[in-house]
Protein backbone atom coordinates (compact mmCIF):
# COMPACT_ATOMS: atom_id res chain seq x y z
CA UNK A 1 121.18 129.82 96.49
CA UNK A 2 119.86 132.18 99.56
CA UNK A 3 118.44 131.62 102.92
CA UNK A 4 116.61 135.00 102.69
CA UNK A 5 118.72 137.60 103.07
CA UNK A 6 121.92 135.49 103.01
CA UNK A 7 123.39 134.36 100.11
CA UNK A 8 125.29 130.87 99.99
CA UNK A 9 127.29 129.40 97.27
CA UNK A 10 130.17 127.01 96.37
CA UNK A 11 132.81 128.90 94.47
CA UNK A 12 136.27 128.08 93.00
CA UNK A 13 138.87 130.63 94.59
CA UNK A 14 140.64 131.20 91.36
CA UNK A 15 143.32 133.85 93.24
CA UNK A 16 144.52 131.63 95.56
CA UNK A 17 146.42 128.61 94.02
CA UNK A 18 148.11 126.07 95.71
CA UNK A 19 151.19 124.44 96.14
CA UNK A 20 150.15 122.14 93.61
CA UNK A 21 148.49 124.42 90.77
CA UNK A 22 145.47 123.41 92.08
CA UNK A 23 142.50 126.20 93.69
CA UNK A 24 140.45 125.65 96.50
CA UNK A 25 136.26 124.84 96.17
CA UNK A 26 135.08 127.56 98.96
CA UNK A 27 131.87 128.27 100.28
CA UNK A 28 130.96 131.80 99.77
CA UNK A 29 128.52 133.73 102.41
CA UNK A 30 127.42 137.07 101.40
CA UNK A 31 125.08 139.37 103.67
CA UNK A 32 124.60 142.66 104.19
CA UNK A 33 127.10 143.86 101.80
CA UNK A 34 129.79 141.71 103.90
CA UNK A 35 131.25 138.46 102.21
CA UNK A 36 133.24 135.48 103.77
CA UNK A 37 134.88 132.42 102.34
CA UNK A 38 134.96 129.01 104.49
CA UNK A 39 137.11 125.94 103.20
CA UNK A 40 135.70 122.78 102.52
CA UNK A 41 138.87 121.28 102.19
CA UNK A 42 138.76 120.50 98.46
CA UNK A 43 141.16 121.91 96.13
CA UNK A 44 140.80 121.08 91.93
CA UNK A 45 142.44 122.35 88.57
CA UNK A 46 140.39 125.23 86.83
CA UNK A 47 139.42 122.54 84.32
CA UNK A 48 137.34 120.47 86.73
CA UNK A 49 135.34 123.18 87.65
CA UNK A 50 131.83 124.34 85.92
CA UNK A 51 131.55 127.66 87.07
CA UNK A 52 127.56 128.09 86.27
CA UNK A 53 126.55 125.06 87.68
CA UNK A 54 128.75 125.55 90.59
CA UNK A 55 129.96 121.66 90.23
CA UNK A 56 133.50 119.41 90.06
CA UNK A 57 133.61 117.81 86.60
CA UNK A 58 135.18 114.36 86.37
CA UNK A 59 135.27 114.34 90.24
CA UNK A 60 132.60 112.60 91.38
CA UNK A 61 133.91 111.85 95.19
CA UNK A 62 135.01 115.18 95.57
CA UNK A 63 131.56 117.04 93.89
CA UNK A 64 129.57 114.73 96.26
CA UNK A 65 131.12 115.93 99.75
CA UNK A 66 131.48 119.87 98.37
CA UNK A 67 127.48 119.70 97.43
CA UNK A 68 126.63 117.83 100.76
CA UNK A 69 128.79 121.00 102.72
CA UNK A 70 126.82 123.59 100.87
CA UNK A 71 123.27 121.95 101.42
CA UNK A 72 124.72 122.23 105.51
CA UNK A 73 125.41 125.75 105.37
CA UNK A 74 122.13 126.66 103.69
CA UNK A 75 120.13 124.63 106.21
CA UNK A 76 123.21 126.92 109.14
CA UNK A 77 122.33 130.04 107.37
CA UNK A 78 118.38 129.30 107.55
CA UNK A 79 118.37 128.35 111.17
CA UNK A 80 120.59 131.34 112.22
CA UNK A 81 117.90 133.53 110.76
CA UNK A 82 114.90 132.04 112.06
CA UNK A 83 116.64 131.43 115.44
CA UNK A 84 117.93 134.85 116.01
CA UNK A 85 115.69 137.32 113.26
CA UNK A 86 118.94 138.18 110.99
CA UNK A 87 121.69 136.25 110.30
CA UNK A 88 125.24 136.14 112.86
CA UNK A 89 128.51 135.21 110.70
CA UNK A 90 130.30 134.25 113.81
CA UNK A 91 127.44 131.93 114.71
CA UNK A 92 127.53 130.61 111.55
CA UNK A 93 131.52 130.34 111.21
CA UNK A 94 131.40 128.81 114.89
CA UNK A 95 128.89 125.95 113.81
CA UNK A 96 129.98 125.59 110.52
CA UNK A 97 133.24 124.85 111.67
CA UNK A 98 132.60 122.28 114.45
CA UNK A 99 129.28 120.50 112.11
CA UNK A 100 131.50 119.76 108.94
CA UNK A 101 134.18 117.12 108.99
CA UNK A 102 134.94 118.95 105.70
CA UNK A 103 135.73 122.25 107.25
CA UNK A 104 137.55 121.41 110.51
CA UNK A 105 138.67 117.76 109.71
CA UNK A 106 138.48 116.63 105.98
CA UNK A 107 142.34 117.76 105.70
CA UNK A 108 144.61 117.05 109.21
CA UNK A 109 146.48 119.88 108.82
CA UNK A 110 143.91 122.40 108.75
CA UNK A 111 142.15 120.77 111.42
CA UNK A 112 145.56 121.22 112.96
CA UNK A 113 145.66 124.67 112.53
CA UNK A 114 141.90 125.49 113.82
CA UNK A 115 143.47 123.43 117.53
CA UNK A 116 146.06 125.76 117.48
CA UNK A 117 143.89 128.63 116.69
CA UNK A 118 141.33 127.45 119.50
CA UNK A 119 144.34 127.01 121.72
CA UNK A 120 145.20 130.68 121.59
CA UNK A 121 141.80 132.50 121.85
CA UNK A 122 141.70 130.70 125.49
CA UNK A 123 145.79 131.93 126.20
CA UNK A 124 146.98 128.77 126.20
CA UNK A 125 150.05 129.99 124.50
CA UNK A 126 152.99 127.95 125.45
CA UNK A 127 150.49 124.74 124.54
CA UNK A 128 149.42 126.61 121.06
CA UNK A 129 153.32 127.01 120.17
CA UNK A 130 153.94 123.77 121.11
CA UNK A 131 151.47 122.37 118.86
CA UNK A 132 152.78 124.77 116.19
CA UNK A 133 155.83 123.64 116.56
CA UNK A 134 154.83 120.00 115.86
CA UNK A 135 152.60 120.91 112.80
CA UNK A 136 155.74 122.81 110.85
CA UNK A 137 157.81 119.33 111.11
CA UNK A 138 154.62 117.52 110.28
CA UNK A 139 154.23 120.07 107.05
CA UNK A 140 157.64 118.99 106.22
CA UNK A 141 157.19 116.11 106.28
CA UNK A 142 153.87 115.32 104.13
CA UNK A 143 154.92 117.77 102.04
CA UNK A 144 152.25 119.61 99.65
CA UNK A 145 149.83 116.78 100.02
CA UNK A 146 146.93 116.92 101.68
CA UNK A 147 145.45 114.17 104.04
CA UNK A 148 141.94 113.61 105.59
CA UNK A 149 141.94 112.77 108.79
CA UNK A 150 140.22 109.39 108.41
CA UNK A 151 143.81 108.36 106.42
CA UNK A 152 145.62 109.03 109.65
CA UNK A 153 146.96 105.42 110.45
CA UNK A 154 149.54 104.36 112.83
CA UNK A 155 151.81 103.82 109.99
CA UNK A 156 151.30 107.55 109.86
CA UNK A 157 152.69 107.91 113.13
CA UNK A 158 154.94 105.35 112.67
CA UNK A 159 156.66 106.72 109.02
CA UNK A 160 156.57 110.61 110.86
CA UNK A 161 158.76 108.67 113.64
CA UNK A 162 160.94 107.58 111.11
CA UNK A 163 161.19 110.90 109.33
CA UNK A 164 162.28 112.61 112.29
CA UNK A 165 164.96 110.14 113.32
CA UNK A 166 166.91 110.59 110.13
CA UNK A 167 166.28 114.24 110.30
CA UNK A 168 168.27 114.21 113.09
CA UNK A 169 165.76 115.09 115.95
CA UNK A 170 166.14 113.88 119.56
CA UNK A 171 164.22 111.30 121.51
CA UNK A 172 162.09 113.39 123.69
CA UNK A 173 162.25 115.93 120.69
CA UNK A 174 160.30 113.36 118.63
CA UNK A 175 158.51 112.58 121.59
CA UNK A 176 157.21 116.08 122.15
CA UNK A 177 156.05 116.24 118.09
CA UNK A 178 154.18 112.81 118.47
CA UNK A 179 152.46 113.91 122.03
CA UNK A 180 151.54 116.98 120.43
CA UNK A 181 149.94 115.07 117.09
CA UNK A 182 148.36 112.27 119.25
CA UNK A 183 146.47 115.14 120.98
CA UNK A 184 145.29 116.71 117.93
CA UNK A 185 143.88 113.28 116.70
CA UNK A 186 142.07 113.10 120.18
CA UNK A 187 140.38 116.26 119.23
CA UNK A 188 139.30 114.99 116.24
CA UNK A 189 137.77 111.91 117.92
CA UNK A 190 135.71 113.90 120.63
CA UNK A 191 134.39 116.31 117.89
CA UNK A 192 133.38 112.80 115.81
CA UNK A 193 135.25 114.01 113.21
CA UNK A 194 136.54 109.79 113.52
CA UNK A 195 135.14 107.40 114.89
CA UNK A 196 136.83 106.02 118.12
CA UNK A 197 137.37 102.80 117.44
CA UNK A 198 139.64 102.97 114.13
CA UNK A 199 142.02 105.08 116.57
CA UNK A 200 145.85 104.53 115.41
CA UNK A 201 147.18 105.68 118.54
CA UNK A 202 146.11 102.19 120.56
CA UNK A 203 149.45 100.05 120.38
CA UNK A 204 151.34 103.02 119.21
CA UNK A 205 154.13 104.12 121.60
CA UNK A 206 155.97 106.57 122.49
CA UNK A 207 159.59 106.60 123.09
CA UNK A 208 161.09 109.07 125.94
CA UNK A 209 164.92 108.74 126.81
CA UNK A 210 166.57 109.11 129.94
CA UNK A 211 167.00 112.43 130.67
CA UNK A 212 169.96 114.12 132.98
CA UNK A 213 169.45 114.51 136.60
CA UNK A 214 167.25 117.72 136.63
CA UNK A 215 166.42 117.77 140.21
CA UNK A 216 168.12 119.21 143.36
CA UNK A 217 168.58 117.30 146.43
CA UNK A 218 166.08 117.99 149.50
CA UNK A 219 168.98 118.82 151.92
CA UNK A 220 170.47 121.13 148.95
CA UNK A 221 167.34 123.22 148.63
CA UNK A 222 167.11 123.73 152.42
CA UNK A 223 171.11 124.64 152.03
CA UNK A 224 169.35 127.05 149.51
CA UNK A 225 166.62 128.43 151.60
CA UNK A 226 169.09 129.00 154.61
CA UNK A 227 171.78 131.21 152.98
CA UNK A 228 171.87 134.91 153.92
CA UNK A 229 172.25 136.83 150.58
CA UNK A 230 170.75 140.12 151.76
CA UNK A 231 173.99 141.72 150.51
CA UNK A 232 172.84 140.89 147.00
CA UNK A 233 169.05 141.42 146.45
CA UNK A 234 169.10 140.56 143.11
CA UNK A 235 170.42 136.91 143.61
CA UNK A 236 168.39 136.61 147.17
CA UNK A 237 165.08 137.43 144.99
CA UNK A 238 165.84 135.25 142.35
CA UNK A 239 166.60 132.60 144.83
CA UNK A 240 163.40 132.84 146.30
CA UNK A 241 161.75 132.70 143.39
CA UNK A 242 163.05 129.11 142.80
CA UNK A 243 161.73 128.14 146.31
CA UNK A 244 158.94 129.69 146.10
CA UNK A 245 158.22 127.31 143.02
CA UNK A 246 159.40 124.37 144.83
CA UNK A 247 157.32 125.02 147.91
CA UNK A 248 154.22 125.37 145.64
CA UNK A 249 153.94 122.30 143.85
CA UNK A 250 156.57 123.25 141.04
CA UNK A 251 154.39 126.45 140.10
CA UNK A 252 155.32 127.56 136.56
CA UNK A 253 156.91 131.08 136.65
CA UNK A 254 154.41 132.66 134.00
CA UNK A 255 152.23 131.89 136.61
CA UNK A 256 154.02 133.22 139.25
CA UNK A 257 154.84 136.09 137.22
CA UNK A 258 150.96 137.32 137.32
CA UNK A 259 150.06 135.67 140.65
CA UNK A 260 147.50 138.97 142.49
CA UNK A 261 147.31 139.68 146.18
CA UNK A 262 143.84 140.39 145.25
CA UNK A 263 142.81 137.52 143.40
CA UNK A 264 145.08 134.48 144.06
CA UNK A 265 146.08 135.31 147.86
CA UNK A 266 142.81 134.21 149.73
CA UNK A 267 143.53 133.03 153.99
CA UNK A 268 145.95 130.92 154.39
CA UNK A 269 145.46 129.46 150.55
CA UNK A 270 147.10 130.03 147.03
CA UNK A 271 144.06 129.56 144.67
CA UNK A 272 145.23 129.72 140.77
CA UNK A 273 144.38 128.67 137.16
CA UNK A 274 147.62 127.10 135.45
CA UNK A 275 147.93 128.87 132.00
CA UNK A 276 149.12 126.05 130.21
CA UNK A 277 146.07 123.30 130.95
CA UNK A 278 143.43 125.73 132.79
CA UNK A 279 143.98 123.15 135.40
CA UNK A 280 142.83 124.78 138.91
CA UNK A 281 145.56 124.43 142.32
CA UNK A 282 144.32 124.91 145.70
CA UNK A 283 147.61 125.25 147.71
CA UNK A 284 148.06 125.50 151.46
CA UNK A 285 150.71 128.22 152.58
CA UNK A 286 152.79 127.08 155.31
CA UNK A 287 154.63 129.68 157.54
CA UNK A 288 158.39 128.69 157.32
CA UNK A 289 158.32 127.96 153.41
CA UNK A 290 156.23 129.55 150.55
CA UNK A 291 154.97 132.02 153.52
CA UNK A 292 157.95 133.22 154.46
CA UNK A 293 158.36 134.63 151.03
CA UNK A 294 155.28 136.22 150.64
CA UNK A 295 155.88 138.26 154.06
CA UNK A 296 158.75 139.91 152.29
CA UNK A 297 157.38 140.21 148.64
CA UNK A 298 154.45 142.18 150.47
CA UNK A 299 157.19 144.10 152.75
CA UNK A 300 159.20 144.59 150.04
CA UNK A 301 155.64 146.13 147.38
CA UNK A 302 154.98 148.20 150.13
CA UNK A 303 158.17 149.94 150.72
CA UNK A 304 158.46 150.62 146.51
CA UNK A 305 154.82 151.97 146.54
CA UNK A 306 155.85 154.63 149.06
CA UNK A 307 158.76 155.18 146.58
CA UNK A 308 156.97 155.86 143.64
CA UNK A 309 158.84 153.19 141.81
CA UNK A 310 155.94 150.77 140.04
CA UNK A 311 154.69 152.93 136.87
CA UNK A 312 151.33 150.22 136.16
CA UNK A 313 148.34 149.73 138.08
CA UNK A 314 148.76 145.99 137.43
CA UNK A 315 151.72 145.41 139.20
CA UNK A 316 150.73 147.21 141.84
CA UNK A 317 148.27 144.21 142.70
CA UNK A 318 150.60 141.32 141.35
CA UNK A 319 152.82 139.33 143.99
CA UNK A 320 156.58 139.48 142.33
CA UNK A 321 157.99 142.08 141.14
CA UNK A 322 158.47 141.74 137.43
CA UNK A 323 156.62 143.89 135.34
CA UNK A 324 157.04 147.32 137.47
CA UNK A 325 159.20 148.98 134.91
CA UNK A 326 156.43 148.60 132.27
CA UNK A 327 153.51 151.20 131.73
CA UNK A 328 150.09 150.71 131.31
CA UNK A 329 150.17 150.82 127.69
CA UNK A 330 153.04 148.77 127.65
CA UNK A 331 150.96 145.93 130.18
CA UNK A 332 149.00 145.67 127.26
CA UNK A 333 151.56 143.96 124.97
CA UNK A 334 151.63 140.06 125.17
CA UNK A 335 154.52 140.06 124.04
CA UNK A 336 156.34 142.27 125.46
CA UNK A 337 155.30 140.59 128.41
CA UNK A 338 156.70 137.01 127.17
CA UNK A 339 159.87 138.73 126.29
CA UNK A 340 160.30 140.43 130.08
CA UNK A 341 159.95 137.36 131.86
CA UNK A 342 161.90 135.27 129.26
CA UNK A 343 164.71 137.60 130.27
CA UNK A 344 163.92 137.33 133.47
CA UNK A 345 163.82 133.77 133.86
CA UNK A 346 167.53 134.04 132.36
CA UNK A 347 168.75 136.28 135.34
CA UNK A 348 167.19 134.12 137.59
CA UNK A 349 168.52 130.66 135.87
CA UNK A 350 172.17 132.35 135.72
CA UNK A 351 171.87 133.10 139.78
CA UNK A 352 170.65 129.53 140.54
CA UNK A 353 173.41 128.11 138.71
CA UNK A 354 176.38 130.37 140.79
CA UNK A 355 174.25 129.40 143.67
CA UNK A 356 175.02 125.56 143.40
CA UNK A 357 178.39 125.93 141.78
CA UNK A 358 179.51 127.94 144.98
CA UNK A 359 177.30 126.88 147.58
CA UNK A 360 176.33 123.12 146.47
CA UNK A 361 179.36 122.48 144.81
CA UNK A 362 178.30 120.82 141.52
CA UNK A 363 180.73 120.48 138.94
CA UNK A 364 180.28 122.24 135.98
CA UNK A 365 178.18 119.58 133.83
CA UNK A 366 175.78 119.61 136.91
CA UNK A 367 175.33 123.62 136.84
CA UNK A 368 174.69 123.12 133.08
CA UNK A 369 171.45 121.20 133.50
CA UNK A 370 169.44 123.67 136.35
CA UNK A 371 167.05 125.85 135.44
CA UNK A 372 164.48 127.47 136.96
CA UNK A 373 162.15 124.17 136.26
CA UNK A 374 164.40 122.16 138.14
CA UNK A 375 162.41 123.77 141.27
CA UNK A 376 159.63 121.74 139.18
CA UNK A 377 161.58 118.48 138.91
CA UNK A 378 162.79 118.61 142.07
CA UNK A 379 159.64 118.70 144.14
CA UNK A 380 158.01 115.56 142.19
CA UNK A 381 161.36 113.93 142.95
CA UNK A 382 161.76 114.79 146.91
CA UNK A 383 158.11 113.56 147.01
CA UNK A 384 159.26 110.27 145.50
CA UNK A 385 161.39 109.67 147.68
CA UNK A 386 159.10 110.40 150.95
CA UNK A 387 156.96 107.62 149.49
CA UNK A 388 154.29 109.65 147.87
CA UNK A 389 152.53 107.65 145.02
CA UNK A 390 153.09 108.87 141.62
CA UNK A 391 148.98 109.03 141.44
CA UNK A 392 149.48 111.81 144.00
CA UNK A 393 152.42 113.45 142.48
CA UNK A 394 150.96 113.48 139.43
CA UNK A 395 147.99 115.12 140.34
CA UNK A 396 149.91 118.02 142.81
CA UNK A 397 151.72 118.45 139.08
CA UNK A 398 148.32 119.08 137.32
CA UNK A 399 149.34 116.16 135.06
CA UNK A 400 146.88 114.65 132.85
CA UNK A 401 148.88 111.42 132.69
CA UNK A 402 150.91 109.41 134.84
CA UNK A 403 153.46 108.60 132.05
CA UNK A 404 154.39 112.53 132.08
CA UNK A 405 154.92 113.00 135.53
CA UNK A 406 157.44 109.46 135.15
CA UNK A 407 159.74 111.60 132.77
CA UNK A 408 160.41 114.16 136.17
CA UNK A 409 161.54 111.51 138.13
CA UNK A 410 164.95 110.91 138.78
CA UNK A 411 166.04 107.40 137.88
CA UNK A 412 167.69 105.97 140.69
CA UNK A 413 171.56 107.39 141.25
CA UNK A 414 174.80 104.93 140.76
CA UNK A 415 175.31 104.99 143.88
CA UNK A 416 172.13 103.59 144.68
CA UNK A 417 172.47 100.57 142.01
CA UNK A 418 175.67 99.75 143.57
CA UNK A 419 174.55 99.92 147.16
CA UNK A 420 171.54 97.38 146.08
CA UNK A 421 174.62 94.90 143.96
CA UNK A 422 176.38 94.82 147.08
CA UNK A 423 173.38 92.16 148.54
CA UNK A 424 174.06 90.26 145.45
């Protein structure tokens, strides 16, 4: 069958078996000597198949939704063509993808994999590994079998709970997976891949357990901010880095790590795109805090710039100084970049913890649990306890949902409880 120049048919891909012996129904595109293959998220045994009528044998369900997916990419192909003169296969991928429940959502798991492939082309990396992370357990568990979306129940949810607790997996660990599920499913819903109101996530909840104090006093961070280290740079720049992240809302240090002068640095204002959610922060700099540092990042850029000592012409416009080392070619490696500022972060979480172990003095289980997104937790916490609604904390966090900004709260101390029992 051919929409002009385009040919489009449904074709069993007899070299690619599955788990289960079986081979996927695919629909074939061929133009200008170029040929692609999109799923349809059918898979059948070679004897099931009827290779010159193109049809499933003895499957009547599934032969019914593969011939309804080719008739849509005939009528794609014709109106790319007449649209736009000659036919566009990533205008037809594109649409194909998000018009067919049977290419993006007949099988969860797929669908699964396109979010996490959509997550990525916009560099929302840590989000896209997250998710990835999820969909391996969920593989695990389900196995080789393959489920629509519209089969996704809460007892879904509920058995994958389940599955995970005798696997051995952690409270917020199975938290994290189900989060990172429940937003898949909400993809599905807003691309009316299901319809809203047969959602299993309403009445479905999500346990989170008490995690250990994360968060550093407000007097201990200005203990912090007040000690002279300028007889050991290293430590006094890592240091700063951890304010710097607690003056600014609990920035996340990839994106302090490519904060510009140029770009992000505008008056008296830090303006910046969070990497993780896109979410945009318009932050005020204030002289004695956050300023402060950036007077002697821009002191300190300057001086190594007469030196000679940054070999990339990004770095040259980028606010810390953590990529200088690298060269141009080198800027150009994702991950290479990951892995310098994952070993970065490591200095810089080893520093924080001598810090408080000789300067705060916390006790060894205390130094175990800081990290440099404790700047993070601590900030929503010192706001807590100046009053500030956890609306407003939320928001300054750039979370979508109050119930995630609750889990970087400090629960009240001991002490606390047994100042309040003493009115009993």
């Amino acid at each position: 069958m051919a929409a002009q120049d385009t040919q489009v048919n449904l074709i069993l891909q007899n070299w690619k078996p599955t788990k289960n012996g079986n081979f996927p129904v695919v629909v074939k595109v061929y133009h200008n000597r170029k040929r692609r293959y999109f799923r349809t998220g059918v898979s059948v045994h070679p004897k099931h198949w009827d290779e010159a009528s193109s049809q499933i044998i003895g499957k009547a369900r599934e032969n019914k939704l593969v011939q309804k997916l080719l008739h849509k990419a005939l009528e794609l192909a014709q109106k790319i063509e007449t649209l736009h003169d000659e036919f566009d296969f990533d205008l037809f991928s594109k649409d194909f993808s998000e018009s067919s429940p049977l290419q993006s959502g007949e099988n969860f798991v797929t669908f699964w994999e396109s979010v996490i492939r959509d997550l990525r082309k916009e560099n929302r990396n840590g989000t896209a590994d997250s998710y990835e992370n999820a969909l391996n357990k969920f593989k695990k568990f389900v196995g080789s079998k393959s489920i629509p979306i519209r089969h996704i129940t809460q007892l879904t949810f509920e058995k994958f709970r389940i599955f995970m607790v005798q696997s051995g997996q952690s409270t917020n660990g199975i938290g994290i997976y189900l989060r990172s599920m429940s937003a898949v499913y909400g993809r599905a819903i807003k691309r009316k891949l299901v319809k809203p109101e047969s959602d299993p996530r309403d009445g479905f909840k999500i346990k989170t357990a008490k995690t250990p104090k994360k968060a550093i006093k407000q007097e201990e961070m200005r203990l912090l901010a007040s000690l002279d280290l300028s007889n050991n740079p290293f430590v006094e720049e890592s240091r700063d880095l951890f304010l710097f992240s607690y003056y600014c809302q609990g920035m996340n240090f990839k994106d302090m790590c490519l904060l510009r002068w140029d770009k992000n640095i505008v008056g008296d204002r830090i303006l910046y795109a969070r990497k993780k959610t896109l979410d945009f922060f318009n932050i005020k700099i204030r002289p004695g805090a956050d300023g402060k540092i950036l007077e002697k990042q821009y002191r300190i850029l300057n001086e190594m710039l007469e030196a000679g000592q940054i070999r990339n012409e990004l770095s040259k416009k980028l606010v810390f100084r953590i990529f200088d080392d690298l060269s141009d070619e080198e800027m150009k490696n994702p991950d290479l970049l990951t892995k310098v500022r994952k070993q970065r972060a490591k200095v810089i979480n080893a520093h924080i913890r001598k810090l408080a172990a000789t300067h705060l003095k916390y006790e060894p289980s205390q130094v175990r649990l800081l990290s440099f997104y404790s700047a993070r937790h601590t900030y929503a916490t010192v706001l807590l306890k100046l009053n500030a609604p956890i609306a407003l904390i939320s928001e300054a966090l750039g979370h979508a949902d109050t119930r995630t900004t609750q889990v970087y709260l400090n629960s009240f101390s001991s002490e606390e409880i047994d100042r309040a029992n003493e009115g009993l």
